[in-house]
PDB file of N, CA and C in Angstrom:
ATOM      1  N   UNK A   1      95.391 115.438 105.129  1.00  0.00           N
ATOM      2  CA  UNK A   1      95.420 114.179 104.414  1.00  0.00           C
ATOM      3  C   UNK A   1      93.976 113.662 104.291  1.00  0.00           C
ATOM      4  N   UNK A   2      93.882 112.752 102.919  1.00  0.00           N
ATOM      5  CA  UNK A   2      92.237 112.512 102.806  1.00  0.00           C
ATOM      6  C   UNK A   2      92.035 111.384 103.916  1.00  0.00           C
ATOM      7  N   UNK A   3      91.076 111.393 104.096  1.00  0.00           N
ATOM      8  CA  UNK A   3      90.250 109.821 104.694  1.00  0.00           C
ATOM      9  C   UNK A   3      89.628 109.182 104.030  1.00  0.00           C
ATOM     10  N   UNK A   4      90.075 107.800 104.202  1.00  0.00           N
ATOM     11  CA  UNK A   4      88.985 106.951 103.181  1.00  0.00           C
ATOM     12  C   UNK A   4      88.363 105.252 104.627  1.00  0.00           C
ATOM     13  N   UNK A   5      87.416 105.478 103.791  1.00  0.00           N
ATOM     14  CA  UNK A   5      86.327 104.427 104.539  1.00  0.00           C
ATOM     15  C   UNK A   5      87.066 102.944 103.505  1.00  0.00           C
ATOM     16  N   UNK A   6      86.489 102.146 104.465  1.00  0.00           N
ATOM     17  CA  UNK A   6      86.829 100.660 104.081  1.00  0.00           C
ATOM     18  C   UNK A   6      86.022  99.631 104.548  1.00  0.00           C
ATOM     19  N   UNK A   7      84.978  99.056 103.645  1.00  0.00           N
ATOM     20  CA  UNK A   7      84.263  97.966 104.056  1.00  0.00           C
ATOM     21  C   UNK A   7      84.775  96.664 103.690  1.00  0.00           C
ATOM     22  N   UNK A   8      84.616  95.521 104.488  1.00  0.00           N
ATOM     23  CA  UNK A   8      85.176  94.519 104.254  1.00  0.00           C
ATOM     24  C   UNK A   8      84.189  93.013 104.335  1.00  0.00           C
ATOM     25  N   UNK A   9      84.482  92.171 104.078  1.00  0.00           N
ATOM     26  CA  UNK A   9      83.654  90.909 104.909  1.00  0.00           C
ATOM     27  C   UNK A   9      84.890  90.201 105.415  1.00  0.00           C
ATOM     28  N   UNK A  10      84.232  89.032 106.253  1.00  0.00           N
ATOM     29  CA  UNK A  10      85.131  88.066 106.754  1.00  0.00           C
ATOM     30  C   UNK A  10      84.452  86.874 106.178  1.00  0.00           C
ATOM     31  N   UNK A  11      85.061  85.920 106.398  1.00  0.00           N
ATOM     32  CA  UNK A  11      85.510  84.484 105.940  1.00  0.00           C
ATOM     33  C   UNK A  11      84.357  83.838 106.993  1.00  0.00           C
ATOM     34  N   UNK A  12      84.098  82.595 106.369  1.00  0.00           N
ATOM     35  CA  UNK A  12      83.362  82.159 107.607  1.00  0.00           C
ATOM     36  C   UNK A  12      83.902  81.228 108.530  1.00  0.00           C
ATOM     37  N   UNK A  13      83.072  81.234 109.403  1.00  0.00           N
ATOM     38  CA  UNK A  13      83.858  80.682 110.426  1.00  0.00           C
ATOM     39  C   UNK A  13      85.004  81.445 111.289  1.00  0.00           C
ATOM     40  N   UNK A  14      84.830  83.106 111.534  1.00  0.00           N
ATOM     41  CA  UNK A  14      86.230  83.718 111.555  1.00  0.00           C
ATOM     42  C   UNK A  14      86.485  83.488 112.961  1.00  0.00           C
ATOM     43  N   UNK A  15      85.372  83.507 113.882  1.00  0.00           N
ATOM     44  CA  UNK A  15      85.911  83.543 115.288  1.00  0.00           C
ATOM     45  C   UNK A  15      86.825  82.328 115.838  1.00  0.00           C
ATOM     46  N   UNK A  16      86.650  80.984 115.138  1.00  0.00           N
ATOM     47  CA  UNK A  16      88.100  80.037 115.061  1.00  0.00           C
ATOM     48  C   UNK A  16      89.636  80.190 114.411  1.00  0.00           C
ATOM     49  N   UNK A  17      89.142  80.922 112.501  1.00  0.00           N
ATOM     50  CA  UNK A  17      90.145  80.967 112.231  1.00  0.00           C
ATOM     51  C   UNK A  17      90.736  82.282 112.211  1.00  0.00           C
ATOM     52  N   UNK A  18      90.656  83.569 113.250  1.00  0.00           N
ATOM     53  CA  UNK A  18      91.446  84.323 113.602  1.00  0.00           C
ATOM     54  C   UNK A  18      91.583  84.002 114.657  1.00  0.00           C
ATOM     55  N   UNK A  19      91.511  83.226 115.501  1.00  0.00           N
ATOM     56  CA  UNK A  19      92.303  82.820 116.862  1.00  0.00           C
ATOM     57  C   UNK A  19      93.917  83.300 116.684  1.00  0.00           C
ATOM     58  N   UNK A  20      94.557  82.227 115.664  1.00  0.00           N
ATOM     59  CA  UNK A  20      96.448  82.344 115.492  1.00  0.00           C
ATOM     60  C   UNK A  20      96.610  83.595 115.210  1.00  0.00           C
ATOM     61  N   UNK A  21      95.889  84.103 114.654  1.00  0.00           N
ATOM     62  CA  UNK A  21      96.444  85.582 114.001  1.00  0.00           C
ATOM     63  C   UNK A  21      95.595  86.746 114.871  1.00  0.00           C
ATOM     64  N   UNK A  22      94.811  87.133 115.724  1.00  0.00           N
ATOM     65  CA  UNK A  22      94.525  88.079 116.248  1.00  0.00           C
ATOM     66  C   UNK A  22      95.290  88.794 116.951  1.00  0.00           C
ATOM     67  N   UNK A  23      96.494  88.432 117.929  1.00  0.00           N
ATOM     68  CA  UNK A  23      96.855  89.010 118.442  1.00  0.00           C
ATOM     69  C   UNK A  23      98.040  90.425 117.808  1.00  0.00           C
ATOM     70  N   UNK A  24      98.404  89.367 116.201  1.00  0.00           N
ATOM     71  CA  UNK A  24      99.277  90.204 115.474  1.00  0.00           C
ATOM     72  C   UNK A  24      98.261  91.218 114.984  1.00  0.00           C
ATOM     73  N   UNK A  25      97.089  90.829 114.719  1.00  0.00           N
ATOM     74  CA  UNK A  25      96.154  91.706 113.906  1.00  0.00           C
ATOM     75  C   UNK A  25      96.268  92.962 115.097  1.00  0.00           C
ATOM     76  N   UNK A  26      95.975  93.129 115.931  1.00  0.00           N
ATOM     77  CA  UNK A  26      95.696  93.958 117.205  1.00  0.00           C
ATOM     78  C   UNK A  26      96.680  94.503 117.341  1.00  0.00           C
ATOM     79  N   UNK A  27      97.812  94.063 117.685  1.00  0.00           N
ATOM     80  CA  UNK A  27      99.482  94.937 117.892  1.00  0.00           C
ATOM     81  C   UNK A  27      99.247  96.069 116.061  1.00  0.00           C
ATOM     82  N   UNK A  28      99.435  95.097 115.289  1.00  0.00           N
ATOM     83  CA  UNK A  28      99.101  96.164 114.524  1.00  0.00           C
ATOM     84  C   UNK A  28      98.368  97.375 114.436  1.00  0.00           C
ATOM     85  N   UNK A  29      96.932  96.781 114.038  1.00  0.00           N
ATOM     86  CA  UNK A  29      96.162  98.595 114.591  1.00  0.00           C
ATOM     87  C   UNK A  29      96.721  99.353 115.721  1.00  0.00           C
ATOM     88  N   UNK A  30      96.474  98.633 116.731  1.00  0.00           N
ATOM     89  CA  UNK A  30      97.712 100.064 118.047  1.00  0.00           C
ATOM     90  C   UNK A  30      98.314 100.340 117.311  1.00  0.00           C
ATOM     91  N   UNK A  31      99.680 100.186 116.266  1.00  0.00           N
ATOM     92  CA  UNK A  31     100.906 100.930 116.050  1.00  0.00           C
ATOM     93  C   UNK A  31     100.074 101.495 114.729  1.00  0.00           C
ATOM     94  N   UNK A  32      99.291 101.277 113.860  1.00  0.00           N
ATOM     95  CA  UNK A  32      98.675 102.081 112.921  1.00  0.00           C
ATOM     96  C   UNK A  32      97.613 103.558 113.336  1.00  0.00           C
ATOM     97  N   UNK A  33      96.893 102.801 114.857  1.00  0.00           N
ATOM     98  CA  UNK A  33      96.340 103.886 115.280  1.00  0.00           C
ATOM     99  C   UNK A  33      97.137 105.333 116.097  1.00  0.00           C
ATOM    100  N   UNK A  34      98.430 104.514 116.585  1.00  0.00           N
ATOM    101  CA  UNK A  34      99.330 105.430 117.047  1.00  0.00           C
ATOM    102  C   UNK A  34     100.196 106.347 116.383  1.00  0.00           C
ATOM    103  N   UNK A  35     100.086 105.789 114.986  1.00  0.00           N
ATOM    104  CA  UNK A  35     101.014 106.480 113.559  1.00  0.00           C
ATOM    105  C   UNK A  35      99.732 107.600 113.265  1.00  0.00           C
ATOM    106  N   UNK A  36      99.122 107.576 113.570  1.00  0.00           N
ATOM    107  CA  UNK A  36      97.534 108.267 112.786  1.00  0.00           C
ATOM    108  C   UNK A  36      97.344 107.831 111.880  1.00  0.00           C
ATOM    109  N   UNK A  37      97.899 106.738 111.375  1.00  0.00           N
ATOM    110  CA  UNK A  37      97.118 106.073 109.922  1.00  0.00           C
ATOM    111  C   UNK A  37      95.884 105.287 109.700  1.00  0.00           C
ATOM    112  N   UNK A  38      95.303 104.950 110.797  1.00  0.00           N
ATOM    113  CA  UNK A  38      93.819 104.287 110.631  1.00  0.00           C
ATOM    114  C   UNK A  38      92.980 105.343 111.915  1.00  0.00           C
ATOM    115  N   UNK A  39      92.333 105.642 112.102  1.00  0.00           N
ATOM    116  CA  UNK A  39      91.232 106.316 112.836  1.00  0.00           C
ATOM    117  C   UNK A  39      90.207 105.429 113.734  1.00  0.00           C
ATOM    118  N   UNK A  40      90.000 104.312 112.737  1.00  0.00           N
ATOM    119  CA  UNK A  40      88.899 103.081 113.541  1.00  0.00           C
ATOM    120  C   UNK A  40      89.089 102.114 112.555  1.00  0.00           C
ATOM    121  N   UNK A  41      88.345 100.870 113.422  1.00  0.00           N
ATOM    122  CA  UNK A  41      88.008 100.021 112.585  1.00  0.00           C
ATOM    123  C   UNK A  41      87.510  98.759 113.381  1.00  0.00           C
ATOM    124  N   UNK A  42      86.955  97.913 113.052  1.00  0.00           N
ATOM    125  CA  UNK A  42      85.985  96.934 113.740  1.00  0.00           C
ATOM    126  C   UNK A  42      85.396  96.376 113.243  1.00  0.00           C
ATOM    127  N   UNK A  43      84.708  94.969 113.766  1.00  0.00           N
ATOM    128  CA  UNK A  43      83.619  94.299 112.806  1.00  0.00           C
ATOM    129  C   UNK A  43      82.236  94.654 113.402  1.00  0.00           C
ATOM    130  N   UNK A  44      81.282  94.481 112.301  1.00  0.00           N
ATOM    131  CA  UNK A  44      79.833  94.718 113.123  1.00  0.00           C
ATOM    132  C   UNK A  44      79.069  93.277 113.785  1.00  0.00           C
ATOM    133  N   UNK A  45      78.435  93.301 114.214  1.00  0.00           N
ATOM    134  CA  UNK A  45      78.535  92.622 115.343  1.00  0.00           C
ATOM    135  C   UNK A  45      77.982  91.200 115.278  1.00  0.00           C
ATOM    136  N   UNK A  46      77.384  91.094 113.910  1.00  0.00           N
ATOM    137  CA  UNK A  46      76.908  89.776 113.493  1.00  0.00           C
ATOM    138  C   UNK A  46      78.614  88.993 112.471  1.00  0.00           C
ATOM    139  N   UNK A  47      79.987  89.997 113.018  1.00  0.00           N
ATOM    140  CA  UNK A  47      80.969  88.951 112.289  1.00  0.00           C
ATOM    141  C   UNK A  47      81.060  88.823 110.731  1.00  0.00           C
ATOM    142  N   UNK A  48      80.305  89.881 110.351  1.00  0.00           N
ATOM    143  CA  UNK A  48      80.487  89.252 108.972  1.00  0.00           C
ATOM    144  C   UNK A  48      80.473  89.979 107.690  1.00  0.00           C
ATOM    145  N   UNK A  49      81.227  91.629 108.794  1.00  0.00           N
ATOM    146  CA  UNK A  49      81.424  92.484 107.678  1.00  0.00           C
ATOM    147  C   UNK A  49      82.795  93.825 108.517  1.00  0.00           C
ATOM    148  N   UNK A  50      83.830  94.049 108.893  1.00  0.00           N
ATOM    149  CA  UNK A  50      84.210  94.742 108.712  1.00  0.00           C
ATOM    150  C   UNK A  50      84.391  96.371 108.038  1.00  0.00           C
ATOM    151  N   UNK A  51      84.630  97.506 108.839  1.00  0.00           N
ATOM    152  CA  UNK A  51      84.470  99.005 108.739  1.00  0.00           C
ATOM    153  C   UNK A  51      85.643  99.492 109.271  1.00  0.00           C
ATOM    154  N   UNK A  52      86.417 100.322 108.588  1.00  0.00           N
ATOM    155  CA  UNK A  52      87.286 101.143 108.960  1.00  0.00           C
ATOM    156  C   UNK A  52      87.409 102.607 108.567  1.00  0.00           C
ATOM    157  N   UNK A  53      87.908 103.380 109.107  1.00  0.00           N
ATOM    158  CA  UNK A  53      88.866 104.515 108.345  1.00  0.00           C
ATOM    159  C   UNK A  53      89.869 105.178 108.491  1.00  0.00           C
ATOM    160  N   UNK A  54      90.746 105.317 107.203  1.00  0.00           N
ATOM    161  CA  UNK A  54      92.089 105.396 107.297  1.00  0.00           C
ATOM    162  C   UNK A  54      92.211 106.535 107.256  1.00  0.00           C
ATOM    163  N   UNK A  55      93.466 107.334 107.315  1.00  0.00           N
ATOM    164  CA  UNK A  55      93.855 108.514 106.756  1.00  0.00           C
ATOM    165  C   UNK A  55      95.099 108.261 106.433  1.00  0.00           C
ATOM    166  N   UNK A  56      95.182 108.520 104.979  1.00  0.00           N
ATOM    167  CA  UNK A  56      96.093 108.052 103.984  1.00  0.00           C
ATOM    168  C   UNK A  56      96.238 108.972 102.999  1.00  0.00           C
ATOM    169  N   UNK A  57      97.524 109.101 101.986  1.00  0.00           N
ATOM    170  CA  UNK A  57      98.015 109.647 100.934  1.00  0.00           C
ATOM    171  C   UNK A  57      96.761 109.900  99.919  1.00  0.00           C
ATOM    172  N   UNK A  58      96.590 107.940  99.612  1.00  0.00           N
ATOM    173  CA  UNK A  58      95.704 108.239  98.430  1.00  0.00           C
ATOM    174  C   UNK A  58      95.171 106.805  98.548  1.00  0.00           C
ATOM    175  N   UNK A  59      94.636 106.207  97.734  1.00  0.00           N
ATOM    176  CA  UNK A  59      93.991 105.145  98.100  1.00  0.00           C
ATOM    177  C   UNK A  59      94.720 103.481  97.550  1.00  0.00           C
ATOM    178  N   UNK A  60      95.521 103.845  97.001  1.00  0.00           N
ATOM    179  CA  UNK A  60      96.805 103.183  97.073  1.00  0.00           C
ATOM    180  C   UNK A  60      97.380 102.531  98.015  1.00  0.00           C
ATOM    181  N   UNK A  61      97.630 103.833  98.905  1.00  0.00           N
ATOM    182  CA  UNK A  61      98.663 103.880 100.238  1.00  0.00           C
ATOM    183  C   UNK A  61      97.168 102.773 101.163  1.00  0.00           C
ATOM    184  N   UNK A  62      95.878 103.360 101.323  1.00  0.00           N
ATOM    185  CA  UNK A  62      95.296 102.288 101.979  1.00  0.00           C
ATOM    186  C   UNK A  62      94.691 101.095 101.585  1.00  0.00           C
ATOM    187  N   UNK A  63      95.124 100.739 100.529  1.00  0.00           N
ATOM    188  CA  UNK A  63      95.086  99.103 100.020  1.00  0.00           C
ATOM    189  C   UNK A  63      96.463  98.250 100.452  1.00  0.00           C
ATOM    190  N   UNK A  64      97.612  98.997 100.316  1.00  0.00           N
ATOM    191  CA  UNK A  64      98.839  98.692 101.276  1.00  0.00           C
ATOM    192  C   UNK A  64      98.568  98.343 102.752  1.00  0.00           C
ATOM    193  N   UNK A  65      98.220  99.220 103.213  1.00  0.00           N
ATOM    194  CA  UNK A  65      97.307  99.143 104.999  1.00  0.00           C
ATOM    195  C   UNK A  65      96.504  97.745 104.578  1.00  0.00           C
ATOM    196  N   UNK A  66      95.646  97.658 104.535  1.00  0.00           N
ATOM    197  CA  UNK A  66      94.878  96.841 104.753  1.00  0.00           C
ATOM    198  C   UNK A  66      95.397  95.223 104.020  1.00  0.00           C
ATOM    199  N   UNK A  67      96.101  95.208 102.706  1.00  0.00           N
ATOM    200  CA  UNK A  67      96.902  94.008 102.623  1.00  0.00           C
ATOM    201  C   UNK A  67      97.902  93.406 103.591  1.00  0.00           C
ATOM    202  N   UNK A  68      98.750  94.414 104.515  1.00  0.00           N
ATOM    203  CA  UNK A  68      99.516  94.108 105.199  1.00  0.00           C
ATOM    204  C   UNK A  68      99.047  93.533 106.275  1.00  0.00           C
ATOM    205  N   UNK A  69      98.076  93.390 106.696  1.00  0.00           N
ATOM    206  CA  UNK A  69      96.951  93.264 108.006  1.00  0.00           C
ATOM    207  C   UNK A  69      97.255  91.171 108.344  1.00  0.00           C
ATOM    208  N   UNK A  70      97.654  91.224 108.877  1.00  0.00           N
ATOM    209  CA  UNK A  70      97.279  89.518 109.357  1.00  0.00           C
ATOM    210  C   UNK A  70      96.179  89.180 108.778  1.00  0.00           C
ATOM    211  N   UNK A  71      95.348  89.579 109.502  1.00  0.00           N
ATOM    212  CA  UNK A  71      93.984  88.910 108.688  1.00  0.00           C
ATOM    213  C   UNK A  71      93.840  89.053 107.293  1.00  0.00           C
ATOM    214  N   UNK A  72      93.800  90.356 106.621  1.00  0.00           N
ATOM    215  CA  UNK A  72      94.207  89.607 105.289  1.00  0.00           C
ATOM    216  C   UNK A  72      95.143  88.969 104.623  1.00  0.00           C
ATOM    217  N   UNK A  73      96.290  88.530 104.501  1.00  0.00           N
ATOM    218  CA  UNK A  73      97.179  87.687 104.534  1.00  0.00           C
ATOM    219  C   UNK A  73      96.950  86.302 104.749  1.00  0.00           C
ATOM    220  N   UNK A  74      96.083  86.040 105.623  1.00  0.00           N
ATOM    221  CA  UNK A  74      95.522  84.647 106.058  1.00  0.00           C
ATOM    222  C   UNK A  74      94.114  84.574 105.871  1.00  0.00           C
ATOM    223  N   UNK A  75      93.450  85.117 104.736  1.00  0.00           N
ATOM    224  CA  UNK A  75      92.132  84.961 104.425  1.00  0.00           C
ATOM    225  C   UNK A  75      91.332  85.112 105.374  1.00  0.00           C
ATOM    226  N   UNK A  76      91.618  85.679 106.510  1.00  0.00           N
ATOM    227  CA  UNK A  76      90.204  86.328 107.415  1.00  0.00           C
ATOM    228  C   UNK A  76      89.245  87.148 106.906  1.00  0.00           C
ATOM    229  N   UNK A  77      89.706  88.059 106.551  1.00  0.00           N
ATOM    230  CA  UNK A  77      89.100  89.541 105.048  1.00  0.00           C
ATOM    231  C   UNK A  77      89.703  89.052 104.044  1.00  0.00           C
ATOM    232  N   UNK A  78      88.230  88.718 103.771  1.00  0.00           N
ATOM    233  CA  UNK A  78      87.985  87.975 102.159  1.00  0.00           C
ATOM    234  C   UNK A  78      88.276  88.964 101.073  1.00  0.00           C
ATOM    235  N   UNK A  79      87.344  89.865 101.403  1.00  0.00           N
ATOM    236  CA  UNK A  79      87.293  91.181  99.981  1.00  0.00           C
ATOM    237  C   UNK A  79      87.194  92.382 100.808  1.00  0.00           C
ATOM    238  N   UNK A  80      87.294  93.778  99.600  1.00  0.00           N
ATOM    239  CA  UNK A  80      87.228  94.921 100.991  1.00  0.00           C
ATOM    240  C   UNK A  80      87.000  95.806  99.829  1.00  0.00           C
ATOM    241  N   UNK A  81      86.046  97.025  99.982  1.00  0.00           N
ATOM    242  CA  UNK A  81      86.075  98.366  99.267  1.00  0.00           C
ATOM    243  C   UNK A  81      86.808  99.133  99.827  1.00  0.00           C
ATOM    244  N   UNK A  82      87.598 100.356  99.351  1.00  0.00           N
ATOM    245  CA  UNK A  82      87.783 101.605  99.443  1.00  0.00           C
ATOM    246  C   UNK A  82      87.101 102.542  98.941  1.00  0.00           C
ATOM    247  N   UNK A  83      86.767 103.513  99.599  1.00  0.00           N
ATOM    248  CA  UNK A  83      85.789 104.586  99.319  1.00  0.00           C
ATOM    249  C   UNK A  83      86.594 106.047  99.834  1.00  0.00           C
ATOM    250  N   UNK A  84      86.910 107.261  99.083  1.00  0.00           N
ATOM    251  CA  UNK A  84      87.355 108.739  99.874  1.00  0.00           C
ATOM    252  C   UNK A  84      86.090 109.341 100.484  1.00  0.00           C
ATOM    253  N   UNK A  85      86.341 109.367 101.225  1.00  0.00           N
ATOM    254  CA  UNK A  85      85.639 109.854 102.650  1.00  0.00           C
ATOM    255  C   UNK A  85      85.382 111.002 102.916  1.00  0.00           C
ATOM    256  N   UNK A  86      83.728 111.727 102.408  1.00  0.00           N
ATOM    257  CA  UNK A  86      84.404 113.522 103.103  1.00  0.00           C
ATOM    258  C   UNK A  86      83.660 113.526 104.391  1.00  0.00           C
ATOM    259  N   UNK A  87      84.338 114.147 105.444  1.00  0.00           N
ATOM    260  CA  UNK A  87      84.404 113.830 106.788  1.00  0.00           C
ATOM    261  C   UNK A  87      83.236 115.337 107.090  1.00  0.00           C
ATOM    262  N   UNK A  88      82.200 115.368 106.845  1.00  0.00           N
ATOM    263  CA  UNK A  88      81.313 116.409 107.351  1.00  0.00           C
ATOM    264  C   UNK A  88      81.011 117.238 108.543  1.00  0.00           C
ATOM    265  N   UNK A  89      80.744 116.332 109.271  1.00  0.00           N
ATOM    266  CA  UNK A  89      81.461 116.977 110.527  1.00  0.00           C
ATOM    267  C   UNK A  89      81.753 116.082 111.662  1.00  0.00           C
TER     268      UNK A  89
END
């Protein structure tokens, strides 16, 4: 299955307004990372940009992933690219 990369930003102010929603955000990835459908993902460390990668169908299937996410749903991740990923080594 391909991999695709995913950059994102956050909202400002996120470390208040993902308080309500982090914990769903988190149960999620576990059960996405446990499905093998995401690989990683995290923010960098100044908060104000999000990185992931999925392994997914097609890039469809990971715009689904990542809409379903708490945080996006509640405007934490503002905007987000998808990119197919060739995994070199």
């Amino acid at each position: 299955m391909p991999k695709y990369v995913v950059w994102g930003r956050y909202c400002q102010d996120v470390v208040e307004k993902r308080a309500p929603h982090r914990q769903a955000h988190l149960d999620r990835l576990t059960q996405l990372k446990a499905s093998g459908e995401l690989v990683t993902l995290g923010p960098t460390k100044d908060l104000t940009l999000f990185f992931g990668v999925y392994d997914a169908a097609d890039e469809a299937a990971v715009k689904q992933l990542v809409e379903a996410d708490p945080y996006w749903q509640h405007g934490i991740w503002t905007d987000y690219q998808v990119k197919e990923w060739i995994q070199a080594f």
